[in-house]
N, C-alpha and C. Protein backbone atom coordinates (compact mmCIF):
# COMPACT_ATOMS: atom_id res chain seq x y z
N UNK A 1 -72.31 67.26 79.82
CA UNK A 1 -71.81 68.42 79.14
C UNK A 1 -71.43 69.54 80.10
N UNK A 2 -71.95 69.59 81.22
CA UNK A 2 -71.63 70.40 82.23
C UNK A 2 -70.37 70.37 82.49
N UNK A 3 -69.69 69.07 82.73
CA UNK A 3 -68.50 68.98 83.20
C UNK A 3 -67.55 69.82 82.56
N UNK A 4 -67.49 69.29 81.16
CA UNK A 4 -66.58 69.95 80.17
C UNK A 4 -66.69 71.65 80.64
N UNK A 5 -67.63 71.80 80.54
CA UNK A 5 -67.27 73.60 80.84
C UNK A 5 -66.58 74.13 82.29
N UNK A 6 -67.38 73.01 82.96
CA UNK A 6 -66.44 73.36 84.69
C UNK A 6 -64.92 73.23 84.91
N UNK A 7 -64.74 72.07 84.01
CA UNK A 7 -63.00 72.17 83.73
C UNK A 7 -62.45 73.30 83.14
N UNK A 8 -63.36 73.79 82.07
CA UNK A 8 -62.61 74.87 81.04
C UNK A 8 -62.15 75.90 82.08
N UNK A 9 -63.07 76.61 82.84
CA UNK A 9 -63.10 78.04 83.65
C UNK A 9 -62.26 77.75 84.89
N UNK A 10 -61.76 77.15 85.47
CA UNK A 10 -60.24 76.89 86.17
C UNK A 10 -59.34 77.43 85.20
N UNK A 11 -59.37 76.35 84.14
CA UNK A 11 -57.97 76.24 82.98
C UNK A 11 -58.11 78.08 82.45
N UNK A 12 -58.78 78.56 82.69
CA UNK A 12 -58.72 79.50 82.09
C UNK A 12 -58.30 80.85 83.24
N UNK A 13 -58.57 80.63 84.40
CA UNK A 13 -58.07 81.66 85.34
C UNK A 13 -56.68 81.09 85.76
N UNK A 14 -56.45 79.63 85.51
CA UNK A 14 -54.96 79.22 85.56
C UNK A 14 -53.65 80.21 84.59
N UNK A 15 -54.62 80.20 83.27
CA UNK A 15 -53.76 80.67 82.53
C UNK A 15 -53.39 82.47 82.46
N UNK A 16 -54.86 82.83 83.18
CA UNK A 16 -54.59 84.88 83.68
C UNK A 16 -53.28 84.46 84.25
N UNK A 17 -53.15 83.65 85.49
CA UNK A 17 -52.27 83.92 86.90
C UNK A 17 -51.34 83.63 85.87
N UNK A 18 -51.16 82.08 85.23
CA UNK A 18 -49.72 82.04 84.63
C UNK A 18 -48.99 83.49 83.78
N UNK A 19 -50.22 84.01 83.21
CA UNK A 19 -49.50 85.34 82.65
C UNK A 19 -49.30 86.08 83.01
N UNK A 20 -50.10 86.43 84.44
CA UNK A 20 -50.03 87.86 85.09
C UNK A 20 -48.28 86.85 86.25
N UNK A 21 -48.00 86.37 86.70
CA UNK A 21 -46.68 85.39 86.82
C UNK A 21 -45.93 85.55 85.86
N UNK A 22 -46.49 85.38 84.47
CA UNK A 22 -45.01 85.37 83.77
C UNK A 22 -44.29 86.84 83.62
N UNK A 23 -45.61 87.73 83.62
CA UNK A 23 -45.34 89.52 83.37
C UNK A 23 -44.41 89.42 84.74
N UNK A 24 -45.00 89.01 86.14
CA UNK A 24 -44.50 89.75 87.37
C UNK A 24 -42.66 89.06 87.16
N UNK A 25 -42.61 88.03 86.59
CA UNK A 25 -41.14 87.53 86.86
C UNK A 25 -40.24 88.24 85.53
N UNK A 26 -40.67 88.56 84.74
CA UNK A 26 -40.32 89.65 83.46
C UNK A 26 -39.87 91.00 84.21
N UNK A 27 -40.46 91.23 84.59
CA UNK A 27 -40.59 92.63 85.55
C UNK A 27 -39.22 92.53 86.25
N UNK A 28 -39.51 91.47 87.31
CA UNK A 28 -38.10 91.39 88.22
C UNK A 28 -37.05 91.03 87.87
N UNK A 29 -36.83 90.35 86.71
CA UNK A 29 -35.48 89.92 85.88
C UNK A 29 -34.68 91.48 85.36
N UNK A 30 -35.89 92.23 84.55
CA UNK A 30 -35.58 92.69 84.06
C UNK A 30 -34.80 94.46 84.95
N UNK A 31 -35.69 94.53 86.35
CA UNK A 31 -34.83 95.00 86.87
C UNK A 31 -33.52 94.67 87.95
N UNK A 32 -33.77 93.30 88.11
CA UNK A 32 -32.79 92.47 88.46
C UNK A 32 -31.51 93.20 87.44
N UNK A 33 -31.37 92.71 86.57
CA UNK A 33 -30.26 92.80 85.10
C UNK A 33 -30.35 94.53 85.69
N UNK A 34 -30.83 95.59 84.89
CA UNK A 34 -30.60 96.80 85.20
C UNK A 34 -29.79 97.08 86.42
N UNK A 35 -30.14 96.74 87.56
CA UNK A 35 -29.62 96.68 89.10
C UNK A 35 -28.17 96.05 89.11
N UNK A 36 -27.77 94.92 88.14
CA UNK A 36 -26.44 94.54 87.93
C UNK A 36 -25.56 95.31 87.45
N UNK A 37 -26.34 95.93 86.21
CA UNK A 37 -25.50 97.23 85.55
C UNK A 37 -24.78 98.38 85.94
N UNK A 38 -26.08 98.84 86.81
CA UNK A 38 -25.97 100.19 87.46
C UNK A 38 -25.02 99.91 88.39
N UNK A 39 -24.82 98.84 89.33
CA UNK A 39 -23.94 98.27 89.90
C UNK A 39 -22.38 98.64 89.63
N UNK A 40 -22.31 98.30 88.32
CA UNK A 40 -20.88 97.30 87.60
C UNK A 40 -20.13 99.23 87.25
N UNK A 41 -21.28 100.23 86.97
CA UNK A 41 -21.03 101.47 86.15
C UNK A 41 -19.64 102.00 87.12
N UNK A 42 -18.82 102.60 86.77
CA UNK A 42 -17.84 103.53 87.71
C UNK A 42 -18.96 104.86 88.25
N UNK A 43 -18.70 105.23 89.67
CA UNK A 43 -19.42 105.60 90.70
C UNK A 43 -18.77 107.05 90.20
N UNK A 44 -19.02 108.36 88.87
CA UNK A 44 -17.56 108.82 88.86
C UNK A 44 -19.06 110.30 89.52
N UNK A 45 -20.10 109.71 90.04
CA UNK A 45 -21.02 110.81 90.67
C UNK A 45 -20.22 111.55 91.77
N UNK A 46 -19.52 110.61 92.34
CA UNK A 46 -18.60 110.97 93.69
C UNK A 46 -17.32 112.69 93.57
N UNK A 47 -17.83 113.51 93.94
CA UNK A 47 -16.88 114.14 93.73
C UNK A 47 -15.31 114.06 93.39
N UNK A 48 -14.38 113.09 94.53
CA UNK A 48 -13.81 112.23 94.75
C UNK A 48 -12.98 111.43 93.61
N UNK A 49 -13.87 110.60 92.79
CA UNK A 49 -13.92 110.08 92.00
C UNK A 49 -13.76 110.38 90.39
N UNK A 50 -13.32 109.60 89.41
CA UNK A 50 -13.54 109.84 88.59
C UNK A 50 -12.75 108.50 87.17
N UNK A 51 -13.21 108.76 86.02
CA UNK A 51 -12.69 107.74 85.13
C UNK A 51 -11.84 107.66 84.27
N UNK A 52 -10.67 107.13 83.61
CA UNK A 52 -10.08 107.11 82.48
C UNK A 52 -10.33 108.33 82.19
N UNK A 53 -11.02 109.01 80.99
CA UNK A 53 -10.43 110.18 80.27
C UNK A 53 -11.61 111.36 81.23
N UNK A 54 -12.23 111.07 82.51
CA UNK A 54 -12.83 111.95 83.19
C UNK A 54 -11.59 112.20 84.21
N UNK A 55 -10.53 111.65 84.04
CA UNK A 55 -9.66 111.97 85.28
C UNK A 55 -8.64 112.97 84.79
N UNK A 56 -8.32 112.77 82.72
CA UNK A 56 -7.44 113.48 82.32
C UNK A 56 -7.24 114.67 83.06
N UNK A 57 -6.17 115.14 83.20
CA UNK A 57 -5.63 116.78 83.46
C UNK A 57 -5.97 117.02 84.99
N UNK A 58 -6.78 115.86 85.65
CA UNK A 58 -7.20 115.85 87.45
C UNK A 58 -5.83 115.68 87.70
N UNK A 59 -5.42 116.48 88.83
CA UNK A 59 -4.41 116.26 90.42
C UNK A 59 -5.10 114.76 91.05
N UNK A 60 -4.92 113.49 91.05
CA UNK A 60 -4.56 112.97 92.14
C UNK A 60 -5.32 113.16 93.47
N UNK A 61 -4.40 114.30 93.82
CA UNK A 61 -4.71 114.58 95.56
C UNK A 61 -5.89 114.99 95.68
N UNK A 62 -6.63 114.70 96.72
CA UNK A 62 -8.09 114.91 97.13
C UNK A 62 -9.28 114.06 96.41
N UNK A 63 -8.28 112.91 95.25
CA UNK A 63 -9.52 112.02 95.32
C UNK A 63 -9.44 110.64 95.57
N UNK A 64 -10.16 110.02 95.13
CA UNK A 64 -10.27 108.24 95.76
C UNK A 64 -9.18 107.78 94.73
N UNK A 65 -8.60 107.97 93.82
CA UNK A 65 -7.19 107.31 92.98
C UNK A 65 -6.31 107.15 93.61
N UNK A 66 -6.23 107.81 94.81
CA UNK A 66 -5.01 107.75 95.51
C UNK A 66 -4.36 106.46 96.30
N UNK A 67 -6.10 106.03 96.83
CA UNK A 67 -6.33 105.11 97.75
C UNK A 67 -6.18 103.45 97.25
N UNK A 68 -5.74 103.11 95.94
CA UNK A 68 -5.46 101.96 95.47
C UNK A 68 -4.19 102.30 94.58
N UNK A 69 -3.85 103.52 94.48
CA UNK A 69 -2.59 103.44 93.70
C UNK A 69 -1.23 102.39 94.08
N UNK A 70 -0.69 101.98 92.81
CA UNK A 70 0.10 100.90 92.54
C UNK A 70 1.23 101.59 91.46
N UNK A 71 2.76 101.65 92.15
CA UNK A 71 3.58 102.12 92.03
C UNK A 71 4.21 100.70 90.93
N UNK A 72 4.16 101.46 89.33
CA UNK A 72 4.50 100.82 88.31
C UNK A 72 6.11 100.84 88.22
N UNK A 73 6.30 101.79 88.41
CA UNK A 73 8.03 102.10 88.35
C UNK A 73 8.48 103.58 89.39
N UNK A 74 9.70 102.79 90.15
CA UNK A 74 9.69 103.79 90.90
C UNK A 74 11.28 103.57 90.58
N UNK A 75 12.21 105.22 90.37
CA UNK A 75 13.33 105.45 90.09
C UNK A 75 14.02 106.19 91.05
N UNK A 76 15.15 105.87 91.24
CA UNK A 76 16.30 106.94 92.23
C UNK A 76 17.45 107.41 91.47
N UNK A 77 17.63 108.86 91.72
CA UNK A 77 18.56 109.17 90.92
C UNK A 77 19.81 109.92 91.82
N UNK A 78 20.69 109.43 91.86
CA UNK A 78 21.54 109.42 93.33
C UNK A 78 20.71 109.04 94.47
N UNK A 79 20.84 109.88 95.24
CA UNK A 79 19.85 109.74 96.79
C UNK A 79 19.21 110.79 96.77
N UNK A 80 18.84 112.02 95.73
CA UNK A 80 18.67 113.58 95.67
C UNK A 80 16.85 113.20 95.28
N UNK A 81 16.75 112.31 94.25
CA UNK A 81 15.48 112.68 92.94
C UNK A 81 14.89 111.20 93.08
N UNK A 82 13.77 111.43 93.39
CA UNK A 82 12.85 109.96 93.48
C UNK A 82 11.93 110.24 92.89
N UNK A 83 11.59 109.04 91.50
CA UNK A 83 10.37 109.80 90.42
C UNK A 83 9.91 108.39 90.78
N UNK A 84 8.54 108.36 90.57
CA UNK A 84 7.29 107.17 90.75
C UNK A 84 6.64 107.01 89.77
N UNK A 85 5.70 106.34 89.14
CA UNK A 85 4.87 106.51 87.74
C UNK A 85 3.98 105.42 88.60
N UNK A 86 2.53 106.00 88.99
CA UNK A 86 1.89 105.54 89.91
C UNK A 86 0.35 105.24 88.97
N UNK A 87 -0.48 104.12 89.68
CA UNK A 87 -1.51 103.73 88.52
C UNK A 87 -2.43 103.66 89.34
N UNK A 88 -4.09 103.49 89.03
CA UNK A 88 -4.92 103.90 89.71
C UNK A 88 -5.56 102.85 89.03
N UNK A 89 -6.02 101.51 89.54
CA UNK A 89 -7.69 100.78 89.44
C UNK A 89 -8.30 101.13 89.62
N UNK A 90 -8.96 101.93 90.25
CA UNK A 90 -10.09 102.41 91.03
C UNK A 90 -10.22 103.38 89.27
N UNK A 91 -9.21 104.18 89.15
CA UNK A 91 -9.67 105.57 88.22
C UNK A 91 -8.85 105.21 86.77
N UNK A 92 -8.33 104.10 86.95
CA UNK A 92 -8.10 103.36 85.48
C UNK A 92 -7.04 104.75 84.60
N UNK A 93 -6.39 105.35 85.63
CA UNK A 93 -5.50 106.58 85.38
C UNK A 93 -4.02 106.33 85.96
N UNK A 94 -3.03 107.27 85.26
CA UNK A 94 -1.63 107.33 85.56
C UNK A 94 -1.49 108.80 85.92
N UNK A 95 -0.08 109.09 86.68
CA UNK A 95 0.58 110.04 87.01
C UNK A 95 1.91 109.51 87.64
N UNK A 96 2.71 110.98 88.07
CA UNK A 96 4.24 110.92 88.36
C UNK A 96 3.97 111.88 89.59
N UNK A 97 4.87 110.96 90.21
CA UNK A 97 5.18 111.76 91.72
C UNK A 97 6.86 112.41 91.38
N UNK A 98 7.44 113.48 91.64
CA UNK A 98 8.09 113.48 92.18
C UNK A 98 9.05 114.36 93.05
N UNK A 99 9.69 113.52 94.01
CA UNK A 99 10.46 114.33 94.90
C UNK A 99 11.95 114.12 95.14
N UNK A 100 12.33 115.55 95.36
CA UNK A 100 13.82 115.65 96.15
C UNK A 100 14.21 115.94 97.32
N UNK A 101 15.48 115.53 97.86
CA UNK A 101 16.17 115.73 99.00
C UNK A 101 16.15 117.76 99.19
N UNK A 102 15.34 118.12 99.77
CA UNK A 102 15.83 119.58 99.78
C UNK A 102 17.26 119.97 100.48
N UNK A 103 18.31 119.07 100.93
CA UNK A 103 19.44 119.48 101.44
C UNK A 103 20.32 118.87 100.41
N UNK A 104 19.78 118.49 99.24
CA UNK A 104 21.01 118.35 98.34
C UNK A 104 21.35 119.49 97.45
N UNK A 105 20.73 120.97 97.70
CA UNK A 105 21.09 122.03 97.09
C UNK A 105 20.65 121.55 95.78
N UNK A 106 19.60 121.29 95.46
CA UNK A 106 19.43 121.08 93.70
C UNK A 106 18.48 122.17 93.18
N UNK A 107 18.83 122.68 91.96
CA UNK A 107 18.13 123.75 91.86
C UNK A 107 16.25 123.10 91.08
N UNK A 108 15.50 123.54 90.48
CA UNK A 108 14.39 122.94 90.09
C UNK A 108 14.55 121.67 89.69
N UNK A 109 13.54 121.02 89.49
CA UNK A 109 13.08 119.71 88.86
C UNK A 109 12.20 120.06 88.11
N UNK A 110 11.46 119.20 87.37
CA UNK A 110 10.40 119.13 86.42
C UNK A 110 10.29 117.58 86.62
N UNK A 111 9.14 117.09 86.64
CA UNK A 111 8.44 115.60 86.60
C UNK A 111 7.45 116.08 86.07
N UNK A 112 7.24 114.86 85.49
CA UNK A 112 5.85 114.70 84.35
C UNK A 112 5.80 113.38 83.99
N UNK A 113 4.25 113.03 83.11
CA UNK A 113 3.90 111.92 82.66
C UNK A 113 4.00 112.12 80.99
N UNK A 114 4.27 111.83 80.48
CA UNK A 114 4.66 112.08 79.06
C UNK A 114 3.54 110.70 78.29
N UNK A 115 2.74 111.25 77.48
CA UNK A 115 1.55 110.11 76.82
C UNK A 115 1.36 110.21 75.11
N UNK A 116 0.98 109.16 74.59
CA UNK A 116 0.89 109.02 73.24
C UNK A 116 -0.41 108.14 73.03
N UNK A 117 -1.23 108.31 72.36
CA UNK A 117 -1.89 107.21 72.14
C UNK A 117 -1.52 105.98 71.80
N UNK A 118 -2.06 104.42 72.26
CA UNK A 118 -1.50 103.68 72.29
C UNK A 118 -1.57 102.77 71.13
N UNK A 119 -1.73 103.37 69.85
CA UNK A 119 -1.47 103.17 68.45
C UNK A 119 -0.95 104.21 67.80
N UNK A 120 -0.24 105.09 68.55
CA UNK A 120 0.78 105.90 67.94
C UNK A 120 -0.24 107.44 67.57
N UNK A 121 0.61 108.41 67.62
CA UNK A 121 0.35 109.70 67.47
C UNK A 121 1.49 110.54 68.44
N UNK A 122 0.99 112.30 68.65
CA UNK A 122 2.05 112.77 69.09
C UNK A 122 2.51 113.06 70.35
N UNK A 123 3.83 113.05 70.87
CA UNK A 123 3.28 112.76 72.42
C UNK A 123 3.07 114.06 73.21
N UNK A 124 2.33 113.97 74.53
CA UNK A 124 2.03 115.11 75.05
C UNK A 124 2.36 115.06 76.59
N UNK A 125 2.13 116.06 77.14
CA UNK A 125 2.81 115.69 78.91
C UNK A 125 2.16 116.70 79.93
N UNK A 126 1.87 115.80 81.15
CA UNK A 126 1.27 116.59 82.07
C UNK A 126 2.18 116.80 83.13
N UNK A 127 2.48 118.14 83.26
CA UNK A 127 3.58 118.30 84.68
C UNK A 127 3.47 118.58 85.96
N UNK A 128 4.24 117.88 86.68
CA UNK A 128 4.27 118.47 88.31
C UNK A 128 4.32 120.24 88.47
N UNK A 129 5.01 120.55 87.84
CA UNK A 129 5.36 121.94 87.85
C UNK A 129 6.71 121.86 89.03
N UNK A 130 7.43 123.32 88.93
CA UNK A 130 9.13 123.03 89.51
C UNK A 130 9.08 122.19 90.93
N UNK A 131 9.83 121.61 91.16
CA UNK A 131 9.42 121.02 92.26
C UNK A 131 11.54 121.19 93.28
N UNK A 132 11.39 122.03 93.80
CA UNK A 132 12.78 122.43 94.77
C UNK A 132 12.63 122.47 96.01
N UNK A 133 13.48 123.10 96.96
CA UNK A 133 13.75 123.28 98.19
C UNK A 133 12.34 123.76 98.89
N UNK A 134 11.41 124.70 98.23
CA UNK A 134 10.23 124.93 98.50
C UNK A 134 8.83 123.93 98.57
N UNK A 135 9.35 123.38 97.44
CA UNK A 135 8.09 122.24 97.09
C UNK A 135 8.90 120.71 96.79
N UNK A 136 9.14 119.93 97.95
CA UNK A 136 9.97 119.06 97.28
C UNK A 136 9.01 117.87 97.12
N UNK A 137 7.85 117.89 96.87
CA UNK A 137 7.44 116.61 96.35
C UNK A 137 5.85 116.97 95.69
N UNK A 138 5.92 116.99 94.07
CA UNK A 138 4.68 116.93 93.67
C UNK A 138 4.31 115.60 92.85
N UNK A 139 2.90 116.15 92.66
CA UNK A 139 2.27 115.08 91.99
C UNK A 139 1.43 115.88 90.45
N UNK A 140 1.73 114.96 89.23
CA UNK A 140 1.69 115.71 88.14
C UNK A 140 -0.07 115.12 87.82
N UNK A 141 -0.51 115.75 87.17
CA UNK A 141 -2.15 115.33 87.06
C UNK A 141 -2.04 114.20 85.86
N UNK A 142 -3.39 113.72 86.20
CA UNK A 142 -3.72 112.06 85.84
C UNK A 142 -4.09 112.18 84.42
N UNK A 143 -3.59 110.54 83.59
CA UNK A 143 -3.53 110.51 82.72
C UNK A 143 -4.52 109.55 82.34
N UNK A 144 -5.57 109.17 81.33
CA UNK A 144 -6.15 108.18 81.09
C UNK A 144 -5.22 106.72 81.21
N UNK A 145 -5.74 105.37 81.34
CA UNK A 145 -4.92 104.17 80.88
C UNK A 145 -5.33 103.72 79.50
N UNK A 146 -5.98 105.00 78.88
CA UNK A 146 -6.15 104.38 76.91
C UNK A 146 -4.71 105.05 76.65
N UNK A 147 -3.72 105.60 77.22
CA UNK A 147 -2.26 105.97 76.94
C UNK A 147 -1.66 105.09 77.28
N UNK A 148 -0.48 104.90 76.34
CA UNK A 148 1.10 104.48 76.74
C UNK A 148 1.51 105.69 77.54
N UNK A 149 2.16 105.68 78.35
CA UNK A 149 2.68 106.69 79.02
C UNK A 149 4.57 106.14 79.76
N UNK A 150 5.19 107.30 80.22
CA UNK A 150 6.31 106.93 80.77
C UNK A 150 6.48 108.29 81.49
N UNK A 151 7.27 108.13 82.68
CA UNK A 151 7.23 109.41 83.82
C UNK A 151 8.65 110.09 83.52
N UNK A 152 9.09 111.24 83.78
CA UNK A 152 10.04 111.62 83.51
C UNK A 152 10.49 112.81 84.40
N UNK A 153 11.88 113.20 84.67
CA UNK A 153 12.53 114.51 85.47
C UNK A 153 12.98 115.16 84.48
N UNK A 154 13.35 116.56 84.71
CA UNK A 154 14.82 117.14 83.66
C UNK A 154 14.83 118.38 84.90
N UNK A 155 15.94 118.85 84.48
CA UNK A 155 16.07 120.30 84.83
C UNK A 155 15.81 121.48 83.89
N UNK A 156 15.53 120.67 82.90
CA UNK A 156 15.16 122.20 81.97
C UNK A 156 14.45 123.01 81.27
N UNK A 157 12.68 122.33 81.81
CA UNK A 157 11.73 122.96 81.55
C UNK A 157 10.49 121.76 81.30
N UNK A 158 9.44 122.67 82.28
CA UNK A 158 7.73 122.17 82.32
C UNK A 158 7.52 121.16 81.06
N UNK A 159 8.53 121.29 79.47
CA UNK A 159 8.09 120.80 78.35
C UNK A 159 8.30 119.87 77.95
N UNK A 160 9.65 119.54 78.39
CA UNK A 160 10.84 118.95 77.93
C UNK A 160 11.02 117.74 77.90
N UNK A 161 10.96 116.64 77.33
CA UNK A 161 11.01 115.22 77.04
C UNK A 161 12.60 115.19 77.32
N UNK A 162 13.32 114.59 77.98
CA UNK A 162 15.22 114.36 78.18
C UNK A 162 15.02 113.14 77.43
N UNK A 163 14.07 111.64 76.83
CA UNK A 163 14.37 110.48 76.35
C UNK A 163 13.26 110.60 74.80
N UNK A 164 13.52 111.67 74.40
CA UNK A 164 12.24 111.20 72.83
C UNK A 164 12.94 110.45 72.38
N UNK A 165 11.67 109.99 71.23
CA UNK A 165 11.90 109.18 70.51
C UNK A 165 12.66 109.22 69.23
N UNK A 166 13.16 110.93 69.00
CA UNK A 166 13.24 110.84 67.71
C UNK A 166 14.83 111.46 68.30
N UNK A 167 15.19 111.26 69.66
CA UNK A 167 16.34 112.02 70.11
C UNK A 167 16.67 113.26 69.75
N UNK A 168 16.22 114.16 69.34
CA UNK A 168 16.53 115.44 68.73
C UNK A 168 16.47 116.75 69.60
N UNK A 169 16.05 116.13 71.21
CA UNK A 169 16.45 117.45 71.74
C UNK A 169 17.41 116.91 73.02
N UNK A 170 17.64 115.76 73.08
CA UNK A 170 18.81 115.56 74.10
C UNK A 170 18.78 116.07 75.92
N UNK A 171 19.81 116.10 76.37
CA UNK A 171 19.26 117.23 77.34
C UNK A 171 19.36 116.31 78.49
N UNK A 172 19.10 116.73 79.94
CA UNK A 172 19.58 116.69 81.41
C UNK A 172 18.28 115.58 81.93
N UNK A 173 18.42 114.78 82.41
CA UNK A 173 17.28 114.31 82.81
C UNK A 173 16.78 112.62 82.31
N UNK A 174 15.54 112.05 82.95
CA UNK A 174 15.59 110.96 82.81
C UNK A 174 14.31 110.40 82.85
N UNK A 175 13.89 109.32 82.41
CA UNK A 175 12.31 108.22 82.15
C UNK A 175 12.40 107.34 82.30
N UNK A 176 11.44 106.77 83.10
CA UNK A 176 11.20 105.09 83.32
C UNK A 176 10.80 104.78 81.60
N UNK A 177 10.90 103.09 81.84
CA UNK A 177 10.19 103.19 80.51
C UNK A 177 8.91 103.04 80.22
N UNK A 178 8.42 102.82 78.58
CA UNK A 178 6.90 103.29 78.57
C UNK A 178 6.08 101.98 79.21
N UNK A 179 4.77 102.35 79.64
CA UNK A 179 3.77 101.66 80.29
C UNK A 179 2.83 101.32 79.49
């Protein structure tokens, strides 16, 4: 009868370790997984940095969007007006570059990103602001990629859509198409 009990009290500190083992590998899975997450998150702590609708209404310049941007459509208009509609992986954002020849005597520009939600609503636009002989090459601030968007020039104001949709204001100027 002895025996029987000498077997039991092994089997039984077998089974602490197996549990205090099964807790310790619970433990590490579970911050294993967390550690993947935190991983995978956009880094938008970075000054630098930032995300989809944390980038809305951001300039571009001076952060890390710049550094993977991928030129979706890039337009020439004579040899004077070069508009870009430029995209950002890194910041999952859009914007419009654009620039002119300052010796082609052209008086302002206007570039912008012109956006709608991408199940429809009304559209809205972020601008370079004038861009001439003084400033011949801006960059208009970033747009989320939950927009359709399309980049655009005119000569005739910060507001001005030259390609709507509903054609009703016409006018000087030009758009890639939508993205």
């Amino acid at each position: 009868m002895d025996e029987p009990e000498v077997a039991k009290k092994p089997r039984a500190r077998r089974g602490r370790s197996r549990w205090r083992a099964g807790i310790s590998l619970l433990c590490t899975t579970l911050l294993a997984v967390s550690g993947l997450f935190a991983a995978s998150a956009p880094a938008s702590a970075d000054p630098g940095t930032c995300w989809q609708y944390e980038c809305d209404g951001t300039s571009p310049v001076g952060t890390n969007c710049v550094s993977d941007a991928l030129v979706l459509e890039e337009v020439v208009f004579s040899t004077s007006i070069n508009m870009k509609l430029l995209y950002s992986a890194l910041c999952s954002s859009y914007w419009t570059k654009l620039q002119i020849d300052p010796s082609a005597g052209l008086g302002p520009r206007y570039g912008g990103v012109i956006y709608v939600p991408q199940l429809g609503g009304t559209e809205k636009m972020r601008n370079t602001g004038p861009v001439d002989s003084a400033n011949i090459g801006l960059a208009s601030p970033m747009v989320s990629s939950m927009y359709s968007v399309k980049a655009c020039y005119t000569n005739v104001s910060n507001d001005f859509d030259p390609s709507p949709e509903d054609n009703r204001q016409g006018g000087s100027g030009q758009c890639t198409r939508w993205h």
